[in-house]
PDB file of N, CA and C in Angstrom:
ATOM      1  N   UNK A   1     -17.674 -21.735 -35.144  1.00  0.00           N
ATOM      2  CA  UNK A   1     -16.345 -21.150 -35.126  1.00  0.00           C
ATOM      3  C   UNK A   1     -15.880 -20.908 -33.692  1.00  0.00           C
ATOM      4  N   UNK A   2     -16.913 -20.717 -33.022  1.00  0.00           N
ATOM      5  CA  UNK A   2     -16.312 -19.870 -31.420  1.00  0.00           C
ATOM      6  C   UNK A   2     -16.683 -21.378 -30.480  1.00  0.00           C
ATOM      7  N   UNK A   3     -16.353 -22.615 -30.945  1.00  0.00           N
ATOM      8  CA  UNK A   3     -16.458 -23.588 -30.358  1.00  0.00           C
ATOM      9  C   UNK A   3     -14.762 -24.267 -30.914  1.00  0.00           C
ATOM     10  N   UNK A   4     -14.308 -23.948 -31.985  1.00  0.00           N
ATOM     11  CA  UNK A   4     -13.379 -24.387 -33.029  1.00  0.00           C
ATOM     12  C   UNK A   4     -12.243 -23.579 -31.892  1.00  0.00           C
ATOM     13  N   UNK A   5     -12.495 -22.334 -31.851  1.00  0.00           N
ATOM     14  CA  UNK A   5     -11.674 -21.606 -31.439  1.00  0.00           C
ATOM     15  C   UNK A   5     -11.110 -21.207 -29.792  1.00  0.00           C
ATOM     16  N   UNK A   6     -12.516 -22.264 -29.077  1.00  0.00           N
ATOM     17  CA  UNK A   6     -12.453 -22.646 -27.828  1.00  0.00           C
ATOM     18  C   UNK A   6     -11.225 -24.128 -27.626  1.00  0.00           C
ATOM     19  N   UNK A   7     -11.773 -24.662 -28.518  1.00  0.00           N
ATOM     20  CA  UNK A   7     -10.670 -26.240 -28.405  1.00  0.00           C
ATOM     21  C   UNK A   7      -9.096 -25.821 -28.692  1.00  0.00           C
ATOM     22  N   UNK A   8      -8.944 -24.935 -29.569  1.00  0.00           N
ATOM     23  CA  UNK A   8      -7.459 -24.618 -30.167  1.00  0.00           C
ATOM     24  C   UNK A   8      -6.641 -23.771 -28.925  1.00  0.00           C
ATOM     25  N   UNK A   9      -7.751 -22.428 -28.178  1.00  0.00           N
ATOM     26  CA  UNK A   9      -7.624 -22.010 -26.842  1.00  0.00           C
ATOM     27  C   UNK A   9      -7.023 -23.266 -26.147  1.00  0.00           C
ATOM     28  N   UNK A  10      -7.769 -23.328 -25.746  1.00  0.00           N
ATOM     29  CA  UNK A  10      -7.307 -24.428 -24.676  1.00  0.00           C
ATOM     30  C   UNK A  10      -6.416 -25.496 -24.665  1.00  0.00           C
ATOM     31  N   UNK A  11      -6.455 -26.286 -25.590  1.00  0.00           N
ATOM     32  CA  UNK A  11      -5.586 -26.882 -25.811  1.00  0.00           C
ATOM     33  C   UNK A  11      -4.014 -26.425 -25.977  1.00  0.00           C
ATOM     34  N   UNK A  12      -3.974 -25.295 -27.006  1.00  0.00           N
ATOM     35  CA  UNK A  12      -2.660 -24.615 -26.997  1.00  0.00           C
ATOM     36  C   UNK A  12      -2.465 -23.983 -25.862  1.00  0.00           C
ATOM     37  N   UNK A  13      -2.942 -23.643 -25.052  1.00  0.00           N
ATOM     38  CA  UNK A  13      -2.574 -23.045 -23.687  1.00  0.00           C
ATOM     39  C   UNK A  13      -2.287 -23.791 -23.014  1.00  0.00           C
ATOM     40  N   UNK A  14      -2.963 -25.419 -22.599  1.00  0.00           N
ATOM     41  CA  UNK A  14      -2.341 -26.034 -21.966  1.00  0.00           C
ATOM     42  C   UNK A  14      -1.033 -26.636 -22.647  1.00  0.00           C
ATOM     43  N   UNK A  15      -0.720 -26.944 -23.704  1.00  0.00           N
ATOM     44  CA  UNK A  15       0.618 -27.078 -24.199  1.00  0.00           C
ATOM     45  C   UNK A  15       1.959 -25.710 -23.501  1.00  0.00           C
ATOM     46  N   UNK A  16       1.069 -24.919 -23.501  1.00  0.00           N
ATOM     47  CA  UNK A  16       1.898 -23.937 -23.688  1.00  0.00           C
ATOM     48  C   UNK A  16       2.445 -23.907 -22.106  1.00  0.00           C
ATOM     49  N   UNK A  17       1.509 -23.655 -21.183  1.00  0.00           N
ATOM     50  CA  UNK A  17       1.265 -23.879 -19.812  1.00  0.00           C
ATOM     51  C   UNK A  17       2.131 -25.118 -19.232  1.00  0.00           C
ATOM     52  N   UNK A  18       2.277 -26.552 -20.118  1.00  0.00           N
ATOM     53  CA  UNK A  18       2.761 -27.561 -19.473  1.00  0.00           C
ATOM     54  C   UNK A  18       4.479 -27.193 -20.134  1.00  0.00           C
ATOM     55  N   UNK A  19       4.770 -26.840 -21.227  1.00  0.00           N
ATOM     56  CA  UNK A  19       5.856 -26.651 -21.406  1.00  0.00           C
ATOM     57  C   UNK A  19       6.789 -25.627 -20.720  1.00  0.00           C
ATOM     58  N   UNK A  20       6.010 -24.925 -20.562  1.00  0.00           N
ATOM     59  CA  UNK A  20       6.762 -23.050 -19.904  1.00  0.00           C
ATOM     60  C   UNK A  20       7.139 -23.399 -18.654  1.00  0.00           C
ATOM     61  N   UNK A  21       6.201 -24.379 -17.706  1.00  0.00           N
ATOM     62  CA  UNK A  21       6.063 -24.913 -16.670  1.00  0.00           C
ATOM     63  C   UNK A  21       7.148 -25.781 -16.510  1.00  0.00           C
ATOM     64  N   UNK A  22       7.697 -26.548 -17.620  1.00  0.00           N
ATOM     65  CA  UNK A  22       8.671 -27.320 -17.392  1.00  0.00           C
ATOM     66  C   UNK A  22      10.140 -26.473 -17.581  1.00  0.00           C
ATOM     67  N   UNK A  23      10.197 -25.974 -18.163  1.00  0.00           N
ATOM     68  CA  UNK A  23      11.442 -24.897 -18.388  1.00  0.00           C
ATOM     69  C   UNK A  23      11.755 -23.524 -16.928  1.00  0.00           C
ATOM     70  N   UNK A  24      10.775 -23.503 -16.858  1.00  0.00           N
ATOM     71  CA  UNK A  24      10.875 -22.315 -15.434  1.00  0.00           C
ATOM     72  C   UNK A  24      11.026 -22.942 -14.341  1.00  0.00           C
ATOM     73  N   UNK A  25      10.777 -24.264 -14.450  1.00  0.00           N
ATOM     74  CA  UNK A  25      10.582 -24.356 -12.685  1.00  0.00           C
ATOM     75  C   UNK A  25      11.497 -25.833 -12.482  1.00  0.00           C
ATOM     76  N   UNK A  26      11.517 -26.281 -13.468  1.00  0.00           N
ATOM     77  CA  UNK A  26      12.284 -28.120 -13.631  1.00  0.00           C
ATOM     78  C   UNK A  26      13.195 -27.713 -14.364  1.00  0.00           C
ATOM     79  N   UNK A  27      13.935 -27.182 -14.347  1.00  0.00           N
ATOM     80  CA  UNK A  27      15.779 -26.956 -15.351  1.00  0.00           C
ATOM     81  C   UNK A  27      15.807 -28.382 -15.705  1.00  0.00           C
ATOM     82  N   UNK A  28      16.448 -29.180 -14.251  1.00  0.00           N
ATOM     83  CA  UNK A  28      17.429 -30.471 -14.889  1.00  0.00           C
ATOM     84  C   UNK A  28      16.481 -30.954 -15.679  1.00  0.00           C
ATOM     85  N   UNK A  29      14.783 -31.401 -15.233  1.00  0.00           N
ATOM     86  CA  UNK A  29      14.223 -32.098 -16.368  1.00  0.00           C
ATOM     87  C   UNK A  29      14.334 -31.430 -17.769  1.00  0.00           C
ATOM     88  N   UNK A  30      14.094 -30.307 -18.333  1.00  0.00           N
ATOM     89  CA  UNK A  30      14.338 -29.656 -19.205  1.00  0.00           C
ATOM     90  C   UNK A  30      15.379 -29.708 -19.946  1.00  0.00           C
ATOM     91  N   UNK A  31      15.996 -29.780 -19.219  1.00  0.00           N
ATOM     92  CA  UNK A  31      17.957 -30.235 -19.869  1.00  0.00           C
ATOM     93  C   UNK A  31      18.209 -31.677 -20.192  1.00  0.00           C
ATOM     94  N   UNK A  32      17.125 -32.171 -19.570  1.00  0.00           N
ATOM     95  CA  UNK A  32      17.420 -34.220 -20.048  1.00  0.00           C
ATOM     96  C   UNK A  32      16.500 -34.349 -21.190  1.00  0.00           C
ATOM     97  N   UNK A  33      15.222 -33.583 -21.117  1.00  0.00           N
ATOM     98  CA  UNK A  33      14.616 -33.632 -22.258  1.00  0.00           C
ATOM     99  C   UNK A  33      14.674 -32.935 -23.690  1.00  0.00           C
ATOM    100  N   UNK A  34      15.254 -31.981 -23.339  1.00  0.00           N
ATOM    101  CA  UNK A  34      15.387 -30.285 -24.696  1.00  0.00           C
ATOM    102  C   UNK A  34      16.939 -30.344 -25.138  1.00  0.00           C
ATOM    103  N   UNK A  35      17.851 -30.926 -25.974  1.00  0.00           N
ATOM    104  CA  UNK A  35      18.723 -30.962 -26.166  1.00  0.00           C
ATOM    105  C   UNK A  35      19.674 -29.579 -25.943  1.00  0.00           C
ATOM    106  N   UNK A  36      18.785 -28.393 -26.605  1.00  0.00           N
ATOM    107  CA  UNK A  36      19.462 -27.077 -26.620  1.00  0.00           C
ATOM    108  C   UNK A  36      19.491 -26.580 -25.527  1.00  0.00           C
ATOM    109  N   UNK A  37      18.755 -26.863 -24.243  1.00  0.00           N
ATOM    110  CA  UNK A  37      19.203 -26.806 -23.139  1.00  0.00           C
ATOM    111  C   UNK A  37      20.124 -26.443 -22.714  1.00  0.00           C
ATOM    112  N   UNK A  38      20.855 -27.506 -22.699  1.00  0.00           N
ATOM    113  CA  UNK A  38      22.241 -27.351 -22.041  1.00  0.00           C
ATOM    114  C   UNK A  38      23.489 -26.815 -22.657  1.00  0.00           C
ATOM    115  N   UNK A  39      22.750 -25.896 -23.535  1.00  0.00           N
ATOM    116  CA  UNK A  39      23.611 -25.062 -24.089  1.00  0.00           C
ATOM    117  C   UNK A  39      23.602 -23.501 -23.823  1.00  0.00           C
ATOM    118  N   UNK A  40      22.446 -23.592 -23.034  1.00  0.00           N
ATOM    119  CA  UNK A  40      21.917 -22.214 -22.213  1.00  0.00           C
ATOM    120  C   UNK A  40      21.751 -21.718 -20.931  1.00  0.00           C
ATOM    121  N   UNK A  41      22.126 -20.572 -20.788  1.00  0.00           N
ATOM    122  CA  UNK A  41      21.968 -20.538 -18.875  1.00  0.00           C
ATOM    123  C   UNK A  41      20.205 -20.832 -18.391  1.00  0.00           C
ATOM    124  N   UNK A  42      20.516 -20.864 -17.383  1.00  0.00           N
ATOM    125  CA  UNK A  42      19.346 -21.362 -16.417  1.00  0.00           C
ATOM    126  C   UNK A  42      18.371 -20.103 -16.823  1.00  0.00           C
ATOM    127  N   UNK A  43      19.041 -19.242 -16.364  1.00  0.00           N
ATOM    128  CA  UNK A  43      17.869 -17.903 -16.618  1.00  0.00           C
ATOM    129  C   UNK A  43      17.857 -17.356 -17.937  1.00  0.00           C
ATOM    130  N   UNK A  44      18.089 -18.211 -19.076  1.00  0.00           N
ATOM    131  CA  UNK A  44      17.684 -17.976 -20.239  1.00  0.00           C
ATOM    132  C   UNK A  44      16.354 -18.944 -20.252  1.00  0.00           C
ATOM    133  N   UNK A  45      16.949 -20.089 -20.301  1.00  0.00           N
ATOM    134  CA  UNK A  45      15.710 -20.693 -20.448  1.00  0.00           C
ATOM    135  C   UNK A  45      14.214 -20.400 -19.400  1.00  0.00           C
ATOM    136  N   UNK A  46      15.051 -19.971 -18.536  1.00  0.00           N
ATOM    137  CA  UNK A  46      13.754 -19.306 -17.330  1.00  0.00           C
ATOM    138  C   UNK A  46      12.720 -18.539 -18.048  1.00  0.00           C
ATOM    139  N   UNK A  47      13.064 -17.511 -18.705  1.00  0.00           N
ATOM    140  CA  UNK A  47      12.964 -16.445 -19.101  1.00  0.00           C
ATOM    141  C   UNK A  47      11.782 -16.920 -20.272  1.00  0.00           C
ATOM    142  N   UNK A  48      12.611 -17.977 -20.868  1.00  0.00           N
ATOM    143  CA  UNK A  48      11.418 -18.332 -22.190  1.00  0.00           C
ATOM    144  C   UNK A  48      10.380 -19.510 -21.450  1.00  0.00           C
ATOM    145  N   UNK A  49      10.765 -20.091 -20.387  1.00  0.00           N
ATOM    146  CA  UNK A  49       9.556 -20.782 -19.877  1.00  0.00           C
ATOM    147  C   UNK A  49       8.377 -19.877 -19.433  1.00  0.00           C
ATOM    148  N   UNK A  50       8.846 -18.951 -18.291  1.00  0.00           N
ATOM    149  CA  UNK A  50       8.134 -18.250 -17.840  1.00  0.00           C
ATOM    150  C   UNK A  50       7.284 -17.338 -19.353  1.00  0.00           C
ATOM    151  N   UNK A  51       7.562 -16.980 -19.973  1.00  0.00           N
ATOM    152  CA  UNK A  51       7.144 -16.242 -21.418  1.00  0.00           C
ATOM    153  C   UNK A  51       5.758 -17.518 -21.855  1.00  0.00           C
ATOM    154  N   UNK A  52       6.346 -18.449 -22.144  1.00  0.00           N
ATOM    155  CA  UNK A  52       5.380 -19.288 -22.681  1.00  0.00           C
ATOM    156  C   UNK A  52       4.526 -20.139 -21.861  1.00  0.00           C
ATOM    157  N   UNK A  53       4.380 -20.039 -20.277  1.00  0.00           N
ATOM    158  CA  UNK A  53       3.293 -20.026 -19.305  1.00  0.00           C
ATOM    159  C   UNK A  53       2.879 -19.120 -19.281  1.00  0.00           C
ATOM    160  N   UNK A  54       3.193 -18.136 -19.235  1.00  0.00           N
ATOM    161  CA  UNK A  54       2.232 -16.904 -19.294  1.00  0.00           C
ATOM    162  C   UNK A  54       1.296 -16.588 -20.612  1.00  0.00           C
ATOM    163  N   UNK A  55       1.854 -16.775 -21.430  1.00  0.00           N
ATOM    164  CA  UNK A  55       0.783 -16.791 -22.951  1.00  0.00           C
ATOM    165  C   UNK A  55       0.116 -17.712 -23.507  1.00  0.00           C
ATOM    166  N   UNK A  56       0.367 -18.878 -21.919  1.00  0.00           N
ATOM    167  CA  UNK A  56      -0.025 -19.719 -22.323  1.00  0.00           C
ATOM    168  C   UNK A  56      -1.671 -19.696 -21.526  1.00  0.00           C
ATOM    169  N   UNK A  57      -1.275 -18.987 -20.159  1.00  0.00           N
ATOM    170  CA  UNK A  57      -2.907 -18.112 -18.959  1.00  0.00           C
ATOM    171  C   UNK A  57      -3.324 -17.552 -19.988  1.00  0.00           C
ATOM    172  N   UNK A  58      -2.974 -16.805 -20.888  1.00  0.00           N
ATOM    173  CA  UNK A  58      -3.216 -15.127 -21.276  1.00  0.00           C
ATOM    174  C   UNK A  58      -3.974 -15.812 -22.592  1.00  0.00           C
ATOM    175  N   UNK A  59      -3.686 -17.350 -23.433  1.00  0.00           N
ATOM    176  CA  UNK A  59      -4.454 -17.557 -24.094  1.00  0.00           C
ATOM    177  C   UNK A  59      -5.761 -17.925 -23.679  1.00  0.00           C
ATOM    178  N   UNK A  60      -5.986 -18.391 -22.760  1.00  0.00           N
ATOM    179  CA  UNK A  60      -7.556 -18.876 -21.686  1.00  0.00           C
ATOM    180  C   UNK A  60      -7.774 -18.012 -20.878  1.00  0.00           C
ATOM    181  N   UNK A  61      -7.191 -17.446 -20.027  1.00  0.00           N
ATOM    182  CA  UNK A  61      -7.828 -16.799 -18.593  1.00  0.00           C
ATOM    183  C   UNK A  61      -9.016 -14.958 -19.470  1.00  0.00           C
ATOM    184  N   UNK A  62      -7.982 -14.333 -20.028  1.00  0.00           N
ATOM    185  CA  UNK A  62      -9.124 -13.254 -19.708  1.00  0.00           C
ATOM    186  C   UNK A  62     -10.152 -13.574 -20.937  1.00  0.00           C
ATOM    187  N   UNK A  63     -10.018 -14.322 -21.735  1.00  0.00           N
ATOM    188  CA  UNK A  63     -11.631 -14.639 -22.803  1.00  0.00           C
ATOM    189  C   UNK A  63     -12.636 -15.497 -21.969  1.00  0.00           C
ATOM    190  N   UNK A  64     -12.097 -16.302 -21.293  1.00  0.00           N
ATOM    191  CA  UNK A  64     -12.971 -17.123 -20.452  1.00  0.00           C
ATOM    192  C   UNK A  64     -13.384 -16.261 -19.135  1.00  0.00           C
ATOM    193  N   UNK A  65     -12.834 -15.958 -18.284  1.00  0.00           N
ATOM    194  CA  UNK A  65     -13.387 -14.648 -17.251  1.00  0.00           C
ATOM    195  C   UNK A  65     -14.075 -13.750 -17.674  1.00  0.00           C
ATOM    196  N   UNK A  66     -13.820 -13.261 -18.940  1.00  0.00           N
ATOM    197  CA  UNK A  66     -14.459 -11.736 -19.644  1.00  0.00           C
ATOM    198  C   UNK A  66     -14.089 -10.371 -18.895  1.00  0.00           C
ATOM    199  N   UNK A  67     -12.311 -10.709 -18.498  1.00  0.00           N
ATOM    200  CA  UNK A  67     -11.909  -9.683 -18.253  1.00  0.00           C
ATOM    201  C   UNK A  67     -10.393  -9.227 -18.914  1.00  0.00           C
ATOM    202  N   UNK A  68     -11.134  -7.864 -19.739  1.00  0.00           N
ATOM    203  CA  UNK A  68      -9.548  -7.923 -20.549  1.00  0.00           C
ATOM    204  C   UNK A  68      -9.983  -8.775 -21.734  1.00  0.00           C
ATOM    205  N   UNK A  69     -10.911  -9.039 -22.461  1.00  0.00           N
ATOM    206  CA  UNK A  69     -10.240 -10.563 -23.479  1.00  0.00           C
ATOM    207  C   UNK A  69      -9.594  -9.845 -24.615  1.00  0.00           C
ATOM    208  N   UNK A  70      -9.601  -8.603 -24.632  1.00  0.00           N
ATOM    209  CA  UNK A  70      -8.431  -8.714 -25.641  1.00  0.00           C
ATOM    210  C   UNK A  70      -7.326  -9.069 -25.592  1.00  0.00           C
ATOM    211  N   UNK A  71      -6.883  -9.324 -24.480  1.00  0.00           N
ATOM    212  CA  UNK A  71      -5.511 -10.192 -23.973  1.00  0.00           C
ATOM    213  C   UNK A  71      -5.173 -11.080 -24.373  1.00  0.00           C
ATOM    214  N   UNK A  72      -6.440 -11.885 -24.637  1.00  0.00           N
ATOM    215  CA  UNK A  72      -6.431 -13.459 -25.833  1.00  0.00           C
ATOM    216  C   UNK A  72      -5.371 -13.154 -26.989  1.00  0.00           C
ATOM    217  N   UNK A  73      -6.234 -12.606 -28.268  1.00  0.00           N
ATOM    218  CA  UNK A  73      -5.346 -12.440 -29.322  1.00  0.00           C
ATOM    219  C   UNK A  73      -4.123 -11.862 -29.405  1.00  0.00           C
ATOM    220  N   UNK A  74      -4.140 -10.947 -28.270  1.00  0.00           N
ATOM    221  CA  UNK A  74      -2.545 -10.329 -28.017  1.00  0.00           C
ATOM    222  C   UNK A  74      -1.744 -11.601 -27.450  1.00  0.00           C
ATOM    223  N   UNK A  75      -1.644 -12.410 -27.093  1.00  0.00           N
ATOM    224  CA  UNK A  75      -1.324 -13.727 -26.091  1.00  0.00           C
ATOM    225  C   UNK A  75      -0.889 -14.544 -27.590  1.00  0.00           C
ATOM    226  N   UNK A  76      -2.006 -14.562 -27.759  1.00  0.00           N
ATOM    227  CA  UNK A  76      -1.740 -15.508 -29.577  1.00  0.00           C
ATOM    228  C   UNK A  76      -0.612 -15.035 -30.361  1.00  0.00           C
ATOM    229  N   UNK A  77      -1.327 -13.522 -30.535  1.00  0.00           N
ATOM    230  CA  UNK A  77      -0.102 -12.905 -31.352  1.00  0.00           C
ATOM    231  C   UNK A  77       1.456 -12.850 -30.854  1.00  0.00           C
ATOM    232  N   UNK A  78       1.650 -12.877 -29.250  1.00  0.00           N
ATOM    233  CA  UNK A  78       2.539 -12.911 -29.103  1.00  0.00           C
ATOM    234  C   UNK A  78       3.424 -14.222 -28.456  1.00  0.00           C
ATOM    235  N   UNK A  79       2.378 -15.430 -28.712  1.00  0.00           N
ATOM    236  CA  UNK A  79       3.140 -16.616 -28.853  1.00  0.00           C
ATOM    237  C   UNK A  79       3.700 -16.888 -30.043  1.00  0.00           C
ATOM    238  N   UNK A  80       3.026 -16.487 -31.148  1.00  0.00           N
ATOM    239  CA  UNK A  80       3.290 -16.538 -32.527  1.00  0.00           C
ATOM    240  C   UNK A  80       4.357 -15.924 -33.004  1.00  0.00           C
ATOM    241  N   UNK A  81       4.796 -14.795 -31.889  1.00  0.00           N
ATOM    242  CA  UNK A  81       6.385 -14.224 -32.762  1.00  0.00           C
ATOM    243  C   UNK A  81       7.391 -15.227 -31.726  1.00  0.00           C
ATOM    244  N   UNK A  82       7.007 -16.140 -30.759  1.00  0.00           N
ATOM    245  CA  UNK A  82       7.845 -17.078 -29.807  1.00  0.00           C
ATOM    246  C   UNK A  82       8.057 -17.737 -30.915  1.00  0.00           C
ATOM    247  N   UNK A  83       6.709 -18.672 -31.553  1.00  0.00           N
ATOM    248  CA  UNK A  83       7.184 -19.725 -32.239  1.00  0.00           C
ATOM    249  C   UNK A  83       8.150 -19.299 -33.921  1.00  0.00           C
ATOM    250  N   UNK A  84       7.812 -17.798 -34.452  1.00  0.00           N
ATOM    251  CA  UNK A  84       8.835 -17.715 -35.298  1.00  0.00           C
ATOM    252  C   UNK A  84       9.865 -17.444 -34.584  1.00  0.00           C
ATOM    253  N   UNK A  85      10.449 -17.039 -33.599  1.00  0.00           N
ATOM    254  CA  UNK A  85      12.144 -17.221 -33.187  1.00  0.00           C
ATOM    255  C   UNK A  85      12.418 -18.099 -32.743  1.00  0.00           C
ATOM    256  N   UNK A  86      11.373 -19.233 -32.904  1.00  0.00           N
ATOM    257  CA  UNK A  86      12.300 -20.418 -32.038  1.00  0.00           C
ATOM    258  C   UNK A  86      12.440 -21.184 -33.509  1.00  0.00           C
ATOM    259  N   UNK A  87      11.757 -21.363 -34.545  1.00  0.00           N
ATOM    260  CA  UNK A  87      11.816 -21.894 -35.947  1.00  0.00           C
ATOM    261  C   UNK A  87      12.776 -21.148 -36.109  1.00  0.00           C
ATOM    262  N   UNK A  88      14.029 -20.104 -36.155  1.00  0.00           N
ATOM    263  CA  UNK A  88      14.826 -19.280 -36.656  1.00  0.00           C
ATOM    264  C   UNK A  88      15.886 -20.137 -35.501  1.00  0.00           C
ATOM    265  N   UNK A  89      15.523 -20.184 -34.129  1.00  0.00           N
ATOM    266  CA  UNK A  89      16.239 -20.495 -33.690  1.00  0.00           C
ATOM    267  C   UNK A  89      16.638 -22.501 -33.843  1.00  0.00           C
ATOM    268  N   UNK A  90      16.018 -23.057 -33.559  1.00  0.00           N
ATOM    269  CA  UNK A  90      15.962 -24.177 -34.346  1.00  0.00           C
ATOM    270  C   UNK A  90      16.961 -24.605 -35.411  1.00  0.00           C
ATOM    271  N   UNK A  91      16.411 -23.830 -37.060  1.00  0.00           N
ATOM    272  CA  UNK A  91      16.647 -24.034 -37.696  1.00  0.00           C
ATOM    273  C   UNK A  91      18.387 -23.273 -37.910  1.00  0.00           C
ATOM    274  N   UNK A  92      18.719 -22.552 -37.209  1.00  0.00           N
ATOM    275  CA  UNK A  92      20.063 -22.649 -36.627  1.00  0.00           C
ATOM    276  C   UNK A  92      21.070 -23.799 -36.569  1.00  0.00           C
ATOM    277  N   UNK A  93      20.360 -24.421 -35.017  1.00  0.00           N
ATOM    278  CA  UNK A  93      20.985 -25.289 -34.962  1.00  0.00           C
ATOM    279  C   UNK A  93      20.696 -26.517 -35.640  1.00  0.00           C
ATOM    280  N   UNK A  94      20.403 -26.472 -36.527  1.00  0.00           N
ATOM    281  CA  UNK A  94      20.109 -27.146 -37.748  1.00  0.00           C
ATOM    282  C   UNK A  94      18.978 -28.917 -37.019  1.00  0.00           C
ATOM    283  N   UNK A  95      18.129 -28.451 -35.767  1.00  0.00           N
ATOM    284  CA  UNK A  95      16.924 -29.316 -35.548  1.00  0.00           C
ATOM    285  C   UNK A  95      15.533 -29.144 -36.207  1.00  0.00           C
ATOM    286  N   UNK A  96      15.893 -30.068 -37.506  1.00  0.00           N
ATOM    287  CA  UNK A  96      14.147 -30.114 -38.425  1.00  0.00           C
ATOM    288  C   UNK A  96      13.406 -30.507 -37.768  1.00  0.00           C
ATOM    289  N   UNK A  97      13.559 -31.279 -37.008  1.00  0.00           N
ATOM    290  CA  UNK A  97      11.911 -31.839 -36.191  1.00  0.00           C
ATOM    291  C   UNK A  97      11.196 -31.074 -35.802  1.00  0.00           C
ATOM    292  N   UNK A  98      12.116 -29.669 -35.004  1.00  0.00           N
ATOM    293  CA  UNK A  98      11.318 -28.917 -33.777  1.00  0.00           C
ATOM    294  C   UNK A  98      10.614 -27.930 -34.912  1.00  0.00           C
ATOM    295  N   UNK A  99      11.063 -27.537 -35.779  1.00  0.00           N
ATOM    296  CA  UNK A  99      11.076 -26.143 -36.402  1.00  0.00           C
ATOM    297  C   UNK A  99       9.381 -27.039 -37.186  1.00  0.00           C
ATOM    298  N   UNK A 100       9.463 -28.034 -37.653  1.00  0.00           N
ATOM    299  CA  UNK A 100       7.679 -28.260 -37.658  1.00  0.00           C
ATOM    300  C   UNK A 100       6.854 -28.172 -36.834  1.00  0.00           C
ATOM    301  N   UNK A 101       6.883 -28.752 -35.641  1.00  0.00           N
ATOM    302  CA  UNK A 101       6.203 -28.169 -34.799  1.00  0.00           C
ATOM    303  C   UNK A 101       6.118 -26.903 -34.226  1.00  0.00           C
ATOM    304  N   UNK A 102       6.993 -25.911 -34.603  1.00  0.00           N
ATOM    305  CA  UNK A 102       6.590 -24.565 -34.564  1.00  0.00           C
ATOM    306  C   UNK A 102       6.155 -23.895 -35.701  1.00  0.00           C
ATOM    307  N   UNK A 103       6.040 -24.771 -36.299  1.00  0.00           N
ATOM    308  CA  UNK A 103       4.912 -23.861 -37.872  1.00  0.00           C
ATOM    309  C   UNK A 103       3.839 -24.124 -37.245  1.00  0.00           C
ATOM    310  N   UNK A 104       3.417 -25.640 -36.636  1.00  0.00           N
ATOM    311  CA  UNK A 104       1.994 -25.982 -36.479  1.00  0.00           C
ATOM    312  C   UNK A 104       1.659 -24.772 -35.133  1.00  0.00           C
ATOM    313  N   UNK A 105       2.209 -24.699 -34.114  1.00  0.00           N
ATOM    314  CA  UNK A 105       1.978 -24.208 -33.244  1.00  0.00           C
ATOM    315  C   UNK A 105       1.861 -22.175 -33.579  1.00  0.00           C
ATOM    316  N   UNK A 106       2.819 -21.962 -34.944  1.00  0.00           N
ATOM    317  CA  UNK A 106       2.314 -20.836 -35.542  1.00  0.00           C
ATOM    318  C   UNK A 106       1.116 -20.549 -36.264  1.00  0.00           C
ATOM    319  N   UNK A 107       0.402 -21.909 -36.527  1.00  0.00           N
ATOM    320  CA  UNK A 107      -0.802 -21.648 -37.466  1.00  0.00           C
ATOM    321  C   UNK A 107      -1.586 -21.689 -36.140  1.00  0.00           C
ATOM    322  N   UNK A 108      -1.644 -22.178 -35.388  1.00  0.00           N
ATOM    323  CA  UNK A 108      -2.667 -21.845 -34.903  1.00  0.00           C
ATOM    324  C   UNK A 108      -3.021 -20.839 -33.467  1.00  0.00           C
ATOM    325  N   UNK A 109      -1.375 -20.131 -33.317  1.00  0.00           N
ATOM    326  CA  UNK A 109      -2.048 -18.779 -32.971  1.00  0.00           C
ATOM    327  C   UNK A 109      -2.170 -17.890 -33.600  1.00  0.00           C
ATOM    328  N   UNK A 110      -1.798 -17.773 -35.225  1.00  0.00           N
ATOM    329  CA  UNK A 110      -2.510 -16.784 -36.065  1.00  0.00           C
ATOM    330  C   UNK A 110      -3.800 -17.357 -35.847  1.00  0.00           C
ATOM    331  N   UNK A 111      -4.815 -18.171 -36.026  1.00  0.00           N
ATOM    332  CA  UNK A 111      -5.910 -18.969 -35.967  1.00  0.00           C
ATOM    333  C   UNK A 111      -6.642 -18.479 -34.808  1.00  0.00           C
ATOM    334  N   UNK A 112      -6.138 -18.304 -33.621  1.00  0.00           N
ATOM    335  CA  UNK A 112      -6.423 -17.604 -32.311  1.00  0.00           C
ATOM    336  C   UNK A 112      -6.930 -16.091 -32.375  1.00  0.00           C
ATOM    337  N   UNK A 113      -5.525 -15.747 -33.284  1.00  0.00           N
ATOM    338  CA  UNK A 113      -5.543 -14.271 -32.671  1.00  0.00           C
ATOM    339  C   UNK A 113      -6.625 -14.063 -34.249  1.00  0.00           C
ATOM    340  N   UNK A 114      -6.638 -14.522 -35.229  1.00  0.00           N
ATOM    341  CA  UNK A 114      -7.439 -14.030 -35.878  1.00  0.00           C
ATOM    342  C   UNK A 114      -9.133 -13.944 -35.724  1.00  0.00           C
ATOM    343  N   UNK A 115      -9.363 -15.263 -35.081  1.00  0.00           N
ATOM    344  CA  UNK A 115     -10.083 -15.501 -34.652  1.00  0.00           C
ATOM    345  C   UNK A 115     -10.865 -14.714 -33.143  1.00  0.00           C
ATOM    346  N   UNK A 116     -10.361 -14.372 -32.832  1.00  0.00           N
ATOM    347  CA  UNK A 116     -10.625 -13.550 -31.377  1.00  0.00           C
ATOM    348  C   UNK A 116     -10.583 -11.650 -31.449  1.00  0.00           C
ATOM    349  N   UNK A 117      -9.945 -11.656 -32.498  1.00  0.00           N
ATOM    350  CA  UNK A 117      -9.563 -10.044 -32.725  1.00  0.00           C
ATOM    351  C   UNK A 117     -11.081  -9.160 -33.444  1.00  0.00           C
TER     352      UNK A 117
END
């Protein structure tokens, strides 16, 4: 299990890490790639990049250091209320594609945080 739960770590963090990364710091790329983009100010989307690089450290850095790791499942848990407002938000603007990939990306930081708690 704590090998299961190492791969899902990491992996979702670096997702999380390469995306947040692209929204905080690359706007225009973000805006050529993310349709809803450019329907938002700069420091909105800042705001949710920076959010989802950071939970995206906070899912790897303090379980792997062994400092803080309860930070892990809190990180999980609180990517997991990202990915239900962005499925709310999404499904708004009426994009089905994205709003699946934020179920998947919701199962598996309940999966995280359950797993780690």
């Amino acid at each position: 299990m704590n090998i299961a739960l190492w791969i899902v770590q990491i992996m979702f963090g670096l997702a999380f890490i390469m995306f947040g990364s692209m929204k905080a710091f690359q706007y225009e790329k973000a805006k050529a790639s993310l349709p809803w983009v450019k329907d938002y100010s700069k420091g909105f989307v800042t705001f949710i990049g920076v959010s989802e690089l950071l939970g995206g450290l906070g899912l790897i850095l303090p379980y792997a250091l062994g400092i803080a790791p309860i930070l892990t499942p809190i990180a999980a848990l609180g990517l997991g209320i990202v990915m239900i407002l962005a499925a709310g938000f999404h499904a708004k603007r009426k994009e089905n594609q994205a709003i699946g990939m934020n179920i998947i990306f919701l199962a598996l930081a309940i999966f995280v945080a359950i797993g780690r708690f």
